[in-house]
PDB file of N, CA and C in Angstrom:
ATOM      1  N   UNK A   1     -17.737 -53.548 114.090  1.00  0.00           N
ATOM      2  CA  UNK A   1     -17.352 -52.695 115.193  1.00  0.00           C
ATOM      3  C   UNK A   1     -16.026 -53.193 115.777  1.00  0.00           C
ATOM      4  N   UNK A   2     -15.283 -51.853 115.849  1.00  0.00           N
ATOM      5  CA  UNK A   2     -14.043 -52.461 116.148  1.00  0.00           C
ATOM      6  C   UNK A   2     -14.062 -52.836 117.780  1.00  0.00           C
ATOM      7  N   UNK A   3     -13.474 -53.544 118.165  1.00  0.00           N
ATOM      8  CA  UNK A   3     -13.314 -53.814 119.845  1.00  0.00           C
ATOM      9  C   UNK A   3     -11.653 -54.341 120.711  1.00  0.00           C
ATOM     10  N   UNK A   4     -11.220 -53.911 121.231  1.00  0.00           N
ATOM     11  CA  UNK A   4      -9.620 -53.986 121.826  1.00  0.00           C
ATOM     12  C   UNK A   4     -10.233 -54.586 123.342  1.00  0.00           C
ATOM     13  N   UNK A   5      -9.686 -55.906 123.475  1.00  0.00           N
ATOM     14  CA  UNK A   5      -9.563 -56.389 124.830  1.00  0.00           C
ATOM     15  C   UNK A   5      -8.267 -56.453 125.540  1.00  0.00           C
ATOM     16  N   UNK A   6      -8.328 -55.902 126.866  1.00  0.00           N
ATOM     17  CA  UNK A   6      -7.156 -55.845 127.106  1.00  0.00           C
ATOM     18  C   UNK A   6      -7.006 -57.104 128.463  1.00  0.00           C
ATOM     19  N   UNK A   7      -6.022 -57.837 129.300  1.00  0.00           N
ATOM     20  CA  UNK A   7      -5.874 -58.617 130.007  1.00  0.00           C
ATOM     21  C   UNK A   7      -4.262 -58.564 131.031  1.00  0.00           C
ATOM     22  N   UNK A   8      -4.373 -58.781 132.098  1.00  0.00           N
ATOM     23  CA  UNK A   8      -3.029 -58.745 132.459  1.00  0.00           C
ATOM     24  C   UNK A   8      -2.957 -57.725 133.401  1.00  0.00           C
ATOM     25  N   UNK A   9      -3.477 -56.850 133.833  1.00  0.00           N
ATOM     26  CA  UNK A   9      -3.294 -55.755 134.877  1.00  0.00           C
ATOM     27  C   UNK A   9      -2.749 -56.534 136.153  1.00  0.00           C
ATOM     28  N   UNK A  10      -2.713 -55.809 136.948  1.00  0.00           N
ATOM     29  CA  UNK A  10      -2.753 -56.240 138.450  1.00  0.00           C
ATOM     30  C   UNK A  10      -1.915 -55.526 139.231  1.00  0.00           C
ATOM     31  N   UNK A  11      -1.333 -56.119 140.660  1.00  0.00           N
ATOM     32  CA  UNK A  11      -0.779 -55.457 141.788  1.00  0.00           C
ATOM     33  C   UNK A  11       0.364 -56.130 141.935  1.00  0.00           C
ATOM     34  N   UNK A  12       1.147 -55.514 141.795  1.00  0.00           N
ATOM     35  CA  UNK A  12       2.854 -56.211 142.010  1.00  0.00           C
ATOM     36  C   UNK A  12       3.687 -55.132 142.654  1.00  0.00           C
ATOM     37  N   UNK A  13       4.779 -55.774 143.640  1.00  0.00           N
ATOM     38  CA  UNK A  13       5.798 -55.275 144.022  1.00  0.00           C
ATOM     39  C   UNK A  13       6.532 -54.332 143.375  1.00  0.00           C
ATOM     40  N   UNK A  14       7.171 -53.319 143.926  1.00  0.00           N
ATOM     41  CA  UNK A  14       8.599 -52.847 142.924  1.00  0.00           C
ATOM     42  C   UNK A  14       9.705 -54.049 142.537  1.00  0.00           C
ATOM     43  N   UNK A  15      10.171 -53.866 141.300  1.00  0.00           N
ATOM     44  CA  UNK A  15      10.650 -54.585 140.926  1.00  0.00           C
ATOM     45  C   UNK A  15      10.523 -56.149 140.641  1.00  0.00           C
ATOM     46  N   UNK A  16       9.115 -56.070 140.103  1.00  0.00           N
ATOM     47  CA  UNK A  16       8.249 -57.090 139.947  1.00  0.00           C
ATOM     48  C   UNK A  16       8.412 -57.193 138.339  1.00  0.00           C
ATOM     49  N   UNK A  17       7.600 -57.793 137.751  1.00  0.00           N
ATOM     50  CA  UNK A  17       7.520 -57.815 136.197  1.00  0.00           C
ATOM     51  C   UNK A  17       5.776 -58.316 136.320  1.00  0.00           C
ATOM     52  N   UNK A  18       4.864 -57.656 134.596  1.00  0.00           N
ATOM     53  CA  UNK A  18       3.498 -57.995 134.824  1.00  0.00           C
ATOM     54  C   UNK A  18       3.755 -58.260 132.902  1.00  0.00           C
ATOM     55  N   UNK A  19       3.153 -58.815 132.203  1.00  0.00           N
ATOM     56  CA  UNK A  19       2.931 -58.996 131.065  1.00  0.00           C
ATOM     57  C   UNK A  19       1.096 -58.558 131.082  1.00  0.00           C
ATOM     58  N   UNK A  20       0.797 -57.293 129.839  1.00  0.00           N
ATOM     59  CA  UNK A  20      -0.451 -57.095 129.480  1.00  0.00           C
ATOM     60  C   UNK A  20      -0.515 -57.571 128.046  1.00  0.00           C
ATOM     61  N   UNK A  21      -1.751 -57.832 127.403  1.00  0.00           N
ATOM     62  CA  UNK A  21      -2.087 -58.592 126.393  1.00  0.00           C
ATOM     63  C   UNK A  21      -3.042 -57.318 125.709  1.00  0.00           C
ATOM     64  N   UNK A  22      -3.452 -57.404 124.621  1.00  0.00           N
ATOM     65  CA  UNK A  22      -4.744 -56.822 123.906  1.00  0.00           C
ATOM     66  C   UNK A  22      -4.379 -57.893 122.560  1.00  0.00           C
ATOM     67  N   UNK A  23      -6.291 -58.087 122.343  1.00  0.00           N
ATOM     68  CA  UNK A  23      -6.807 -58.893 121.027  1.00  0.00           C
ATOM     69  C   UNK A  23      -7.769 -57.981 120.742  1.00  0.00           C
ATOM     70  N   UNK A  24      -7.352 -57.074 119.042  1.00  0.00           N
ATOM     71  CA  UNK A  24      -8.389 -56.619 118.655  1.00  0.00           C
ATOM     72  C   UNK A  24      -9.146 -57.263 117.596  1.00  0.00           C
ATOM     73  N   UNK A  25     -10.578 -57.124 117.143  1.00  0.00           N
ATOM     74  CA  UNK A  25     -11.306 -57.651 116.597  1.00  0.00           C
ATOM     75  C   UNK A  25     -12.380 -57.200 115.841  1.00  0.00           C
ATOM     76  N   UNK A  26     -12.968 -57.406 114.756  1.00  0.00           N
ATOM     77  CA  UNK A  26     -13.910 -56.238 114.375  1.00  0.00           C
ATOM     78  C   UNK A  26     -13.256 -55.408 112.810  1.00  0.00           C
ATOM     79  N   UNK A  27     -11.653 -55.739 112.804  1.00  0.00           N
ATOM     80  CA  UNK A  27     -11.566 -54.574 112.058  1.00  0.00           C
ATOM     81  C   UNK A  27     -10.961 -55.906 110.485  1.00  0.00           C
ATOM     82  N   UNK A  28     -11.203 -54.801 109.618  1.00  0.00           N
ATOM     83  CA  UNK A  28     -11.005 -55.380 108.071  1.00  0.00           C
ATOM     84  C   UNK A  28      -9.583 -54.983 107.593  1.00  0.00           C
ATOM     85  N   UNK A  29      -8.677 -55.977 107.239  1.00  0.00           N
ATOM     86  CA  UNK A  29      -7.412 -55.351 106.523  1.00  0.00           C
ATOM     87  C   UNK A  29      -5.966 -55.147 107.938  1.00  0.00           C
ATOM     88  N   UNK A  30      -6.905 -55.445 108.864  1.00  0.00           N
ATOM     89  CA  UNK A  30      -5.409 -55.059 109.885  1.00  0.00           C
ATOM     90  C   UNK A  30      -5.439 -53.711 110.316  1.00  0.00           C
ATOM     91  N   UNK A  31      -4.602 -53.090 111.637  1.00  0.00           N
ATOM     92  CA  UNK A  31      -3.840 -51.828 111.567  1.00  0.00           C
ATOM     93  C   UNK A  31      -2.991 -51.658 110.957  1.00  0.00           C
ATOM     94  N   UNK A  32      -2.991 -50.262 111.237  1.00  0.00           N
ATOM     95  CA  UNK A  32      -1.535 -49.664 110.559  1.00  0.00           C
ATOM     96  C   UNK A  32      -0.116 -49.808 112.262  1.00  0.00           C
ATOM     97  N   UNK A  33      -1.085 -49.742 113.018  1.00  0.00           N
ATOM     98  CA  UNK A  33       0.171 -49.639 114.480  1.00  0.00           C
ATOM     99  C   UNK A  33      -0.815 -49.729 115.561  1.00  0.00           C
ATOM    100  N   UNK A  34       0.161 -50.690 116.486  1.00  0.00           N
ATOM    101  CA  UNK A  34      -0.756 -50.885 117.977  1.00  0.00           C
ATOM    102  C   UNK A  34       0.177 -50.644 119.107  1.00  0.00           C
ATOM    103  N   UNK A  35      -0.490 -50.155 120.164  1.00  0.00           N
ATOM    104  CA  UNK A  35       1.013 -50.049 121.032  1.00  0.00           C
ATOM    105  C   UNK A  35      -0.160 -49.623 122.408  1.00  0.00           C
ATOM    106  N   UNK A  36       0.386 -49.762 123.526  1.00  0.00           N
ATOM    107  CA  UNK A  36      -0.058 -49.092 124.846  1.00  0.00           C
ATOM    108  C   UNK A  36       0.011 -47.604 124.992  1.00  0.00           C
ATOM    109  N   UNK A  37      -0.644 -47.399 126.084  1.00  0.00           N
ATOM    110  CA  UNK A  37      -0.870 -45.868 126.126  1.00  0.00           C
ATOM    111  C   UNK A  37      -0.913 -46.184 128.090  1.00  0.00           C
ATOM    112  N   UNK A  38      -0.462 -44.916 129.117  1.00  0.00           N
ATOM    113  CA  UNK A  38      -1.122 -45.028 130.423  1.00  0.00           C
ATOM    114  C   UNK A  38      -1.444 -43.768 130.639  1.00  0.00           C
ATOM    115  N   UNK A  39      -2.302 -43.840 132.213  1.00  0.00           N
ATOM    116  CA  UNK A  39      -2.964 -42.393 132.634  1.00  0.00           C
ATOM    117  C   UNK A  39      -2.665 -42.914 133.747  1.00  0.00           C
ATOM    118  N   UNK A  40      -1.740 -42.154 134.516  1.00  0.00           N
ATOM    119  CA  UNK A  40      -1.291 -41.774 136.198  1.00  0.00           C
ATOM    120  C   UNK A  40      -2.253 -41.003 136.901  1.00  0.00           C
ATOM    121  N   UNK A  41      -2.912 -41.463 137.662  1.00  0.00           N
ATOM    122  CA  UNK A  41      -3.384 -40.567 138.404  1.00  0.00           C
ATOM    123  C   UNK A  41      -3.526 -38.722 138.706  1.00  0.00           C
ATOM    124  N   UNK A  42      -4.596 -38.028 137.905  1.00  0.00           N
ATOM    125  CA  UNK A  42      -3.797 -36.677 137.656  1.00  0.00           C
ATOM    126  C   UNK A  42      -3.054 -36.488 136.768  1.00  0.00           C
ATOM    127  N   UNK A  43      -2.654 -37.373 135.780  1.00  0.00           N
ATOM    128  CA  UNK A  43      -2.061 -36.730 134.378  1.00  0.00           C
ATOM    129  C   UNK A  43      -2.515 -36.948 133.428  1.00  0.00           C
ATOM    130  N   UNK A  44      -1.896 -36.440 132.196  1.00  0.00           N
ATOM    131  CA  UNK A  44      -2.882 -37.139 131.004  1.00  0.00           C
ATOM    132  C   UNK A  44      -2.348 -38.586 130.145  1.00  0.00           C
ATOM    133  N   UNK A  45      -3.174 -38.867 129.436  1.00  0.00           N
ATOM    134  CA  UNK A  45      -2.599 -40.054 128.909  1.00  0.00           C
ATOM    135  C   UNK A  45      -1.693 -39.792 128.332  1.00  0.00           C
ATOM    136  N   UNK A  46      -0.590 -40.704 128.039  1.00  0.00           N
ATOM    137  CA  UNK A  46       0.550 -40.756 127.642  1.00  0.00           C
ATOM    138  C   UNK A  46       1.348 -42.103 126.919  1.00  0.00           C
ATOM    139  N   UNK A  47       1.944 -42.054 125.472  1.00  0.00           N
ATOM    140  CA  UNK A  47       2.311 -43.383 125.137  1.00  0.00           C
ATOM    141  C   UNK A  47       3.243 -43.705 125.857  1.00  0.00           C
ATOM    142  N   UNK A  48       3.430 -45.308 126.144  1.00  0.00           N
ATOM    143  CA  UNK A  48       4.038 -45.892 126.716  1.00  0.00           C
ATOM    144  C   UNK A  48       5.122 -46.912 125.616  1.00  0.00           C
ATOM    145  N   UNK A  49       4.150 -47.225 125.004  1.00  0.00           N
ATOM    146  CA  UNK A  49       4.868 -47.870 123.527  1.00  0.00           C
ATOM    147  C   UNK A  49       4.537 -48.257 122.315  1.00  0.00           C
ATOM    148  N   UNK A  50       5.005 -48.052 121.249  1.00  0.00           N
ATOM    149  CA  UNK A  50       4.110 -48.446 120.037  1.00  0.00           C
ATOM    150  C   UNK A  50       4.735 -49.384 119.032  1.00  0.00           C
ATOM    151  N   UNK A  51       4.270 -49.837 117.872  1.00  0.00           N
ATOM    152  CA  UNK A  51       5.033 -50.838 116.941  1.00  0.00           C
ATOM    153  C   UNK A  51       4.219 -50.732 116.089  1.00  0.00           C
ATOM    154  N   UNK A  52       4.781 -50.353 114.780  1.00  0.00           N
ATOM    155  CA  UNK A  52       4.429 -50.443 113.442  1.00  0.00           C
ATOM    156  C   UNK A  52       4.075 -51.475 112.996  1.00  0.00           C
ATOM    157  N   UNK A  53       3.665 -51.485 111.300  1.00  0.00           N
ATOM    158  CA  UNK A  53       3.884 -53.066 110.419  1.00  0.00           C
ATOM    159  C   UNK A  53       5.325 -53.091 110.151  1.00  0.00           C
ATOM    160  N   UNK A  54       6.134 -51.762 110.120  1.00  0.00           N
ATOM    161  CA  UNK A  54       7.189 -52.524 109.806  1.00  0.00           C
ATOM    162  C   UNK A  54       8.168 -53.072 110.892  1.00  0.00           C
ATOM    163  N   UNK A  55       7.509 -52.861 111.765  1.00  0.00           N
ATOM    164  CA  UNK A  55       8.290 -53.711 113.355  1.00  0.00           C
ATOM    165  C   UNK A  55       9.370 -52.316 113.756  1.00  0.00           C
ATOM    166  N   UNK A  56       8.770 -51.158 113.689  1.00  0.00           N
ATOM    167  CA  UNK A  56       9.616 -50.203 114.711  1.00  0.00           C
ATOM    168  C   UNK A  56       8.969 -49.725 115.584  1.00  0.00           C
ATOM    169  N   UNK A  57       9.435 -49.842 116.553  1.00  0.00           N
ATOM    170  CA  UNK A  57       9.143 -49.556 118.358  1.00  0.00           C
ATOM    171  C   UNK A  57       9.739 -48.092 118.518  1.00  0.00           C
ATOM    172  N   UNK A  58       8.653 -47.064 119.514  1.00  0.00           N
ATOM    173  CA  UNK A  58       8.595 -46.660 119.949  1.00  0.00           C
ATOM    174  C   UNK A  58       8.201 -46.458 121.820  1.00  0.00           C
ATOM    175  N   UNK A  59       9.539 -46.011 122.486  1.00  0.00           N
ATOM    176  CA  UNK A  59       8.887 -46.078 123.875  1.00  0.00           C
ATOM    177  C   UNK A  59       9.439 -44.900 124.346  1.00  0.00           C
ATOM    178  N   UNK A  60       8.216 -44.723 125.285  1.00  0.00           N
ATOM    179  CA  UNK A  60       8.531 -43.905 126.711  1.00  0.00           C
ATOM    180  C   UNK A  60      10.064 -43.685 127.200  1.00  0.00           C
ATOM    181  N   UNK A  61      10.648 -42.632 127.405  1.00  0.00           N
ATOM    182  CA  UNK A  61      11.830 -42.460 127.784  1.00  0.00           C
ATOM    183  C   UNK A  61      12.233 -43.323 129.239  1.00  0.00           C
ATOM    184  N   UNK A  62      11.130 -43.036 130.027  1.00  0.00           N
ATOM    185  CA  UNK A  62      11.127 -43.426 131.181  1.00  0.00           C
ATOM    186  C   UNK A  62      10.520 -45.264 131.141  1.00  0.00           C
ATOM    187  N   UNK A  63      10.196 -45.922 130.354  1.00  0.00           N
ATOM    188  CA  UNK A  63      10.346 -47.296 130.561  1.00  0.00           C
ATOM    189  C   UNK A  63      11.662 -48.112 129.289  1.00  0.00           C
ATOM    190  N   UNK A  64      12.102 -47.093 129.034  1.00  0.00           N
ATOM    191  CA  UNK A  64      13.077 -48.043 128.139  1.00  0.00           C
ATOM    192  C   UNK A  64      13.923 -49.138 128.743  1.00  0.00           C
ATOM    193  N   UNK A  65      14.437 -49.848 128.157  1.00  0.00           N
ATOM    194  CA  UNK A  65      15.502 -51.160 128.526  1.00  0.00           C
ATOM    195  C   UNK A  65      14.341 -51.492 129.993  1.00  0.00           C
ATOM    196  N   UNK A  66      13.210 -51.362 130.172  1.00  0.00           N
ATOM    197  CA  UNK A  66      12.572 -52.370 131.095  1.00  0.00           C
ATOM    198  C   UNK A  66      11.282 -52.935 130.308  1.00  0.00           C
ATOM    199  N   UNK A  67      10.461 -52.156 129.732  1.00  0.00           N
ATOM    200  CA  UNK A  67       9.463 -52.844 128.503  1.00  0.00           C
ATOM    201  C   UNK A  67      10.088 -53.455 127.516  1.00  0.00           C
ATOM    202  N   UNK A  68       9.149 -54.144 127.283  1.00  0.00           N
ATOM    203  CA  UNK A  68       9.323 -54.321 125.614  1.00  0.00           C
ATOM    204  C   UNK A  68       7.611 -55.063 125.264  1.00  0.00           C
ATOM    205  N   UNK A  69       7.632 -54.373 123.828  1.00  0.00           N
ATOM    206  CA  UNK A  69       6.034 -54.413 123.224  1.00  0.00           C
ATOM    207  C   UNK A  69       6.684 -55.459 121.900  1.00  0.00           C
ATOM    208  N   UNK A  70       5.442 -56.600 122.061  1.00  0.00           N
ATOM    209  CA  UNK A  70       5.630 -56.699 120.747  1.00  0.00           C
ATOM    210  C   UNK A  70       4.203 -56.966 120.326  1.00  0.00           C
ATOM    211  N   UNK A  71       4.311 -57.573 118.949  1.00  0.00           N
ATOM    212  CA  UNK A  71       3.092 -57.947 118.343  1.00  0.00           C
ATOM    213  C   UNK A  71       2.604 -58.897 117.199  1.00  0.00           C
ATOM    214  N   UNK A  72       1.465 -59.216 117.313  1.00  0.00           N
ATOM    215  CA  UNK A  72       1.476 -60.394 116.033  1.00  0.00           C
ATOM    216  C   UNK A  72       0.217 -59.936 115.460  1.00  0.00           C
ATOM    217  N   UNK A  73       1.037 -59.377 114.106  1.00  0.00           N
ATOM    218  CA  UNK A  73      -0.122 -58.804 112.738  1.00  0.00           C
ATOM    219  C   UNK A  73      -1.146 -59.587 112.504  1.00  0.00           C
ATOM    220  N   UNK A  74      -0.721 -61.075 112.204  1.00  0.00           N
ATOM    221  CA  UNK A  74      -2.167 -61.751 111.648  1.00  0.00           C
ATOM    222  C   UNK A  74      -3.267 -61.834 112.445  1.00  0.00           C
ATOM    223  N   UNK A  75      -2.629 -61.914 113.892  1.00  0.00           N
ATOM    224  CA  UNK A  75      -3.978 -61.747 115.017  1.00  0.00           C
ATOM    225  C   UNK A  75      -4.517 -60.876 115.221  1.00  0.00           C
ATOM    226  N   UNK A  76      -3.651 -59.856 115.069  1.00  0.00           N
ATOM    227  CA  UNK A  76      -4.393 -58.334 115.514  1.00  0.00           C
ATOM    228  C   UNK A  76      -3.947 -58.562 117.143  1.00  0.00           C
ATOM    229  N   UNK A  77      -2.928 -59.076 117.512  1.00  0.00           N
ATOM    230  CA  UNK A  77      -2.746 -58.573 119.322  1.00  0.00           C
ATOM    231  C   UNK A  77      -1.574 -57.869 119.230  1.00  0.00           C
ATOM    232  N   UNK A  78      -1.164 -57.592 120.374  1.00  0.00           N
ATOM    233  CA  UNK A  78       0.154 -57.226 121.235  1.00  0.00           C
ATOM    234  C   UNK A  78       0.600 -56.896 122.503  1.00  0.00           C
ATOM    235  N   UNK A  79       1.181 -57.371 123.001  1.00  0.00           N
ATOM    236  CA  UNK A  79       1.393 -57.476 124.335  1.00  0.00           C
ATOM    237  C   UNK A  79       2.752 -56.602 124.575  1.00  0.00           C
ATOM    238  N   UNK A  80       2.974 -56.169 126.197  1.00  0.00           N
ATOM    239  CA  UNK A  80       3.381 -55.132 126.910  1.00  0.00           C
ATOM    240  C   UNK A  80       4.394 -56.457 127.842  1.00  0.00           C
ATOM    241  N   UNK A  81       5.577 -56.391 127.731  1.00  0.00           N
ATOM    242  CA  UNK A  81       6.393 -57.446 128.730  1.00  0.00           C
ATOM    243  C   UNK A  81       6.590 -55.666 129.792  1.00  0.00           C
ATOM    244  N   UNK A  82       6.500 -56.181 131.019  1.00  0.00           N
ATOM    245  CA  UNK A  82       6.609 -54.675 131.806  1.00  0.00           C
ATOM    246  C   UNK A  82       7.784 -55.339 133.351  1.00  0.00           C
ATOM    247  N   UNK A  83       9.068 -55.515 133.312  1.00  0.00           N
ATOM    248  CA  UNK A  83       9.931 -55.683 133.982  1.00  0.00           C
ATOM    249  C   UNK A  83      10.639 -54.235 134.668  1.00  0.00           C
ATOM    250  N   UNK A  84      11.158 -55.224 135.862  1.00  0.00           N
ATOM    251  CA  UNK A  84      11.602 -54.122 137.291  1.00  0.00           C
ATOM    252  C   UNK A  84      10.307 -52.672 137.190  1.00  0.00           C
ATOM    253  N   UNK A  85       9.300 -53.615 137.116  1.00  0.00           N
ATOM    254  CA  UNK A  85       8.232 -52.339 137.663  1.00  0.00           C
ATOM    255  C   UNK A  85       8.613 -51.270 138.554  1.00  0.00           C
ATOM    256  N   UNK A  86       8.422 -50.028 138.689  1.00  0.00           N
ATOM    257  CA  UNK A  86       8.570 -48.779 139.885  1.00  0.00           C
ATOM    258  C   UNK A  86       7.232 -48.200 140.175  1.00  0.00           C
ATOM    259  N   UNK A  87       7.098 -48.015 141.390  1.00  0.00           N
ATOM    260  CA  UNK A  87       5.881 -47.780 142.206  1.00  0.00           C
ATOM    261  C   UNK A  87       4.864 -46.184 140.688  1.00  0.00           C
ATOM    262  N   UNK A  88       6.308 -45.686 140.177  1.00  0.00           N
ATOM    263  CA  UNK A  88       5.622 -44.507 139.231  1.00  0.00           C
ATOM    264  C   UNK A  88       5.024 -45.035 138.101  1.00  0.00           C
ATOM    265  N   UNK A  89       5.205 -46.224 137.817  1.00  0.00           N
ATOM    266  CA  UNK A  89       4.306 -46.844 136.837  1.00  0.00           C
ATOM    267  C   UNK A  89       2.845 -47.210 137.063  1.00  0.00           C
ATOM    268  N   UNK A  90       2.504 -46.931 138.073  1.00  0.00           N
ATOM    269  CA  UNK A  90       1.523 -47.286 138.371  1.00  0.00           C
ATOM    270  C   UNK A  90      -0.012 -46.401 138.211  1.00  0.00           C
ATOM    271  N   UNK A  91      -0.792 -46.942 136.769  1.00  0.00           N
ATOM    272  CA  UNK A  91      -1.703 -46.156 136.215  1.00  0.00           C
ATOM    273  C   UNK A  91      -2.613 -47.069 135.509  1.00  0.00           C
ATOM    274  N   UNK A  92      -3.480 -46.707 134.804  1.00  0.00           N
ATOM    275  CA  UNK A  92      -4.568 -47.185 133.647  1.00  0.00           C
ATOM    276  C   UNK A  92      -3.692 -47.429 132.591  1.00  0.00           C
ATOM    277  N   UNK A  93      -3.470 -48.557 132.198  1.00  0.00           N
ATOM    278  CA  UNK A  93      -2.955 -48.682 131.054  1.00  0.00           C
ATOM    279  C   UNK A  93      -4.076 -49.066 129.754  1.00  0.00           C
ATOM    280  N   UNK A  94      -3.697 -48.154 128.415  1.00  0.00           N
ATOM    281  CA  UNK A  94      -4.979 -48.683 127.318  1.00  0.00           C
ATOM    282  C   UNK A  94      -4.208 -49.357 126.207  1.00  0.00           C
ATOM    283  N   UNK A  95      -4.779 -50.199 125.713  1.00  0.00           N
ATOM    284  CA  UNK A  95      -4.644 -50.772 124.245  1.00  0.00           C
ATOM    285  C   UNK A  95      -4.695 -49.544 122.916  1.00  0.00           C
ATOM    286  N   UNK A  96      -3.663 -49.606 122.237  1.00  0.00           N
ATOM    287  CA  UNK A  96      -4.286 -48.732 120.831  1.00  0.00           C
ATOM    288  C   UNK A  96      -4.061 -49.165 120.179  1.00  0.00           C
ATOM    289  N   UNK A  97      -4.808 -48.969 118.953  1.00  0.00           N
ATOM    290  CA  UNK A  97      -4.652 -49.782 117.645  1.00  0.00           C
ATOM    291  C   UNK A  97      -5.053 -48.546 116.583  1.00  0.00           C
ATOM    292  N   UNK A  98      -4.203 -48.334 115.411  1.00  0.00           N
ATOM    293  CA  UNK A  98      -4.689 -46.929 114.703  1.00  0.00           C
ATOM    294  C   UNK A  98      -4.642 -47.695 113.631  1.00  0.00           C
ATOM    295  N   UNK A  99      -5.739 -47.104 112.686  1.00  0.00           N
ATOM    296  CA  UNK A  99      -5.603 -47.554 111.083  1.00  0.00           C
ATOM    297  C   UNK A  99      -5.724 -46.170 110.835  1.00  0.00           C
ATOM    298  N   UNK A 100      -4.784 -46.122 108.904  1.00  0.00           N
ATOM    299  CA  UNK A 100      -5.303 -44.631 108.023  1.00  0.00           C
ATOM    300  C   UNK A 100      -5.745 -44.989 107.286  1.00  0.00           C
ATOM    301  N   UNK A 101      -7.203 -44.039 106.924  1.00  0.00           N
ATOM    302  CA  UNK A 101      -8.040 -44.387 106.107  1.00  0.00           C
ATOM    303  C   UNK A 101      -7.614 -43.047 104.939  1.00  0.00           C
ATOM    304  N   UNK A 102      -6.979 -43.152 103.905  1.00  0.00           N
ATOM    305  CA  UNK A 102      -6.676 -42.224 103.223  1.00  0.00           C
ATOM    306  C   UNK A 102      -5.443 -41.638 104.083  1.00  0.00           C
ATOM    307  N   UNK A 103      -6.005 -40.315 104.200  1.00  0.00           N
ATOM    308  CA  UNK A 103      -4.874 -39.623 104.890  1.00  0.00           C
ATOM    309  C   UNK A 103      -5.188 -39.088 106.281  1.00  0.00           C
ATOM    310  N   UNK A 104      -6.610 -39.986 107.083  1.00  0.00           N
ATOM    311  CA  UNK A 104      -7.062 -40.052 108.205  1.00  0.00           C
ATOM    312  C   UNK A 104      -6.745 -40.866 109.311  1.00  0.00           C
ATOM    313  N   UNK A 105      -5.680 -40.852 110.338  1.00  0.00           N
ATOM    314  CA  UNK A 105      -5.585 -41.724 111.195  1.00  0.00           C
ATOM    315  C   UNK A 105      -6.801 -41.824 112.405  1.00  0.00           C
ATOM    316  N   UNK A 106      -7.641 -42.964 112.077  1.00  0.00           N
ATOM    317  CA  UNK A 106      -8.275 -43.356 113.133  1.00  0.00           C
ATOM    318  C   UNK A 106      -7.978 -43.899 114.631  1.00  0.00           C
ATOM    319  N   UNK A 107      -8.098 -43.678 115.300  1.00  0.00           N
ATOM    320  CA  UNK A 107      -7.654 -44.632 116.785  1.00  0.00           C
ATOM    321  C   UNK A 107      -8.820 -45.714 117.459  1.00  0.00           C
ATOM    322  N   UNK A 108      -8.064 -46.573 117.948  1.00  0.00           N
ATOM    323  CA  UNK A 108      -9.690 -47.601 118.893  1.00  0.00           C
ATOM    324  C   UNK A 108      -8.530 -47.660 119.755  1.00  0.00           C
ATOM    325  N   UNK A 109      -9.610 -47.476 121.257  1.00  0.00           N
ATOM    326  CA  UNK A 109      -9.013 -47.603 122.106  1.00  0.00           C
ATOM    327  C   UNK A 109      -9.363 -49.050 123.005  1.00  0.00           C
ATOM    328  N   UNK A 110      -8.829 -49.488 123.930  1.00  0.00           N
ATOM    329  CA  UNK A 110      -9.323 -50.295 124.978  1.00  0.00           C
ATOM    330  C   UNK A 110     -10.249 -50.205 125.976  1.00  0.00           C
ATOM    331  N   UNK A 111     -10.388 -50.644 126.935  1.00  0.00           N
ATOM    332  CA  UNK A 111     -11.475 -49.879 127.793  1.00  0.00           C
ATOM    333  C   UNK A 111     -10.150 -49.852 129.224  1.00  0.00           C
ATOM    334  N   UNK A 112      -9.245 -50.066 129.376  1.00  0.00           N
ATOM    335  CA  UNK A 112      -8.106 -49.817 130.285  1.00  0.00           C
ATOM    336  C   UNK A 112      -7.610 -50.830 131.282  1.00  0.00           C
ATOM    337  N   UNK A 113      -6.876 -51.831 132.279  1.00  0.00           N
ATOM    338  CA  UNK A 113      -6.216 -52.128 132.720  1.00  0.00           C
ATOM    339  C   UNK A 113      -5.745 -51.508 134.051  1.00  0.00           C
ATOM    340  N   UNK A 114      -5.648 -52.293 134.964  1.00  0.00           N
ATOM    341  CA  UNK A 114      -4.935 -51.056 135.817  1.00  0.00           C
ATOM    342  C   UNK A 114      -3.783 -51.660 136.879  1.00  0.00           C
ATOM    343  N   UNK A 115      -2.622 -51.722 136.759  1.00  0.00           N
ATOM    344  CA  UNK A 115      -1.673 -51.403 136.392  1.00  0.00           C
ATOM    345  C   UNK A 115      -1.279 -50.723 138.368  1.00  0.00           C
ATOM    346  N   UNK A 116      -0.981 -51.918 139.401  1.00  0.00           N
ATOM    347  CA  UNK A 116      -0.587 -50.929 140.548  1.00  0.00           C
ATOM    348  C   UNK A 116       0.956 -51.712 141.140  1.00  0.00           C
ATOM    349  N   UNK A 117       2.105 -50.800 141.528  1.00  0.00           N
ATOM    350  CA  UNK A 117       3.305 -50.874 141.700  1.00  0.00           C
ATOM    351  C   UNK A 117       3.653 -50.363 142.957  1.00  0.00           C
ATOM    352  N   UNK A 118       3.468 -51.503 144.157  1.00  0.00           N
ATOM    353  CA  UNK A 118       3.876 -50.938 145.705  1.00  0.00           C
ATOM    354  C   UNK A 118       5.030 -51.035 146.078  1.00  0.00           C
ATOM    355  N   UNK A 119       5.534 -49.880 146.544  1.00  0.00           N
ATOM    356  CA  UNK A 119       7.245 -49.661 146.878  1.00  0.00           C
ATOM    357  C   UNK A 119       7.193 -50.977 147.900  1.00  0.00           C
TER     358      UNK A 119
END
């Protein structure tokens, strides 16, 4: 059974910085890509950032040049560096981790983080 722990949430200032963590576990062979995901209050979830095996990043328009995701394959983690926080960041953040099984992308999610940014 696959399982994603996530660590690192909390309450910080604007223009604070928070580092989140996830260790997944459970799964055979690795992912194919792990990256964060958040849910704002009233919206829907939304990626925040992702990273391949072959080490290409994907982010959010709105956290670029202040995140950065990285990750370490053999462990199965990856962590969220989250600098000059803004009060609009402030949501549930989840762990994802996708494997394809054939030509099926599976997802495991985290159980969420939360993630608060006071002006």
């Amino acid at each position: 059974q696959v399982q994603l722990a996530e660590s690192g949430g909390g309450l910080v200032q604007a223009g604070g910085s928070l580092k989140l963590s996830c260790a997944a576990s459970g799964i055979r062979g690795g992912f194919d890509a792990m990256g964060w995901f958040r849910r704002a209050p009233g919206k829907q979830r939304r990626l925040v950032a992702s990273v391949d095996n072959g080490g290409t990043t994907t982010y959010a328009d709105s956290v670029k040049g202040r995140f950065t995701i990285s990750r370490d394959i053999a462990k199965n983690t990856v962590s969220l560096q989250m600098n000059n926080l803004k009060p609009e960041d402030t949501a549930v953040y989840y762990c994802n981790a996708r494997k394809r099984y054939s030509s099926v992308d599976e997802d495991y999610w985290g159980q969420g983080t939360q993630v608060t940014v006071s002006s």
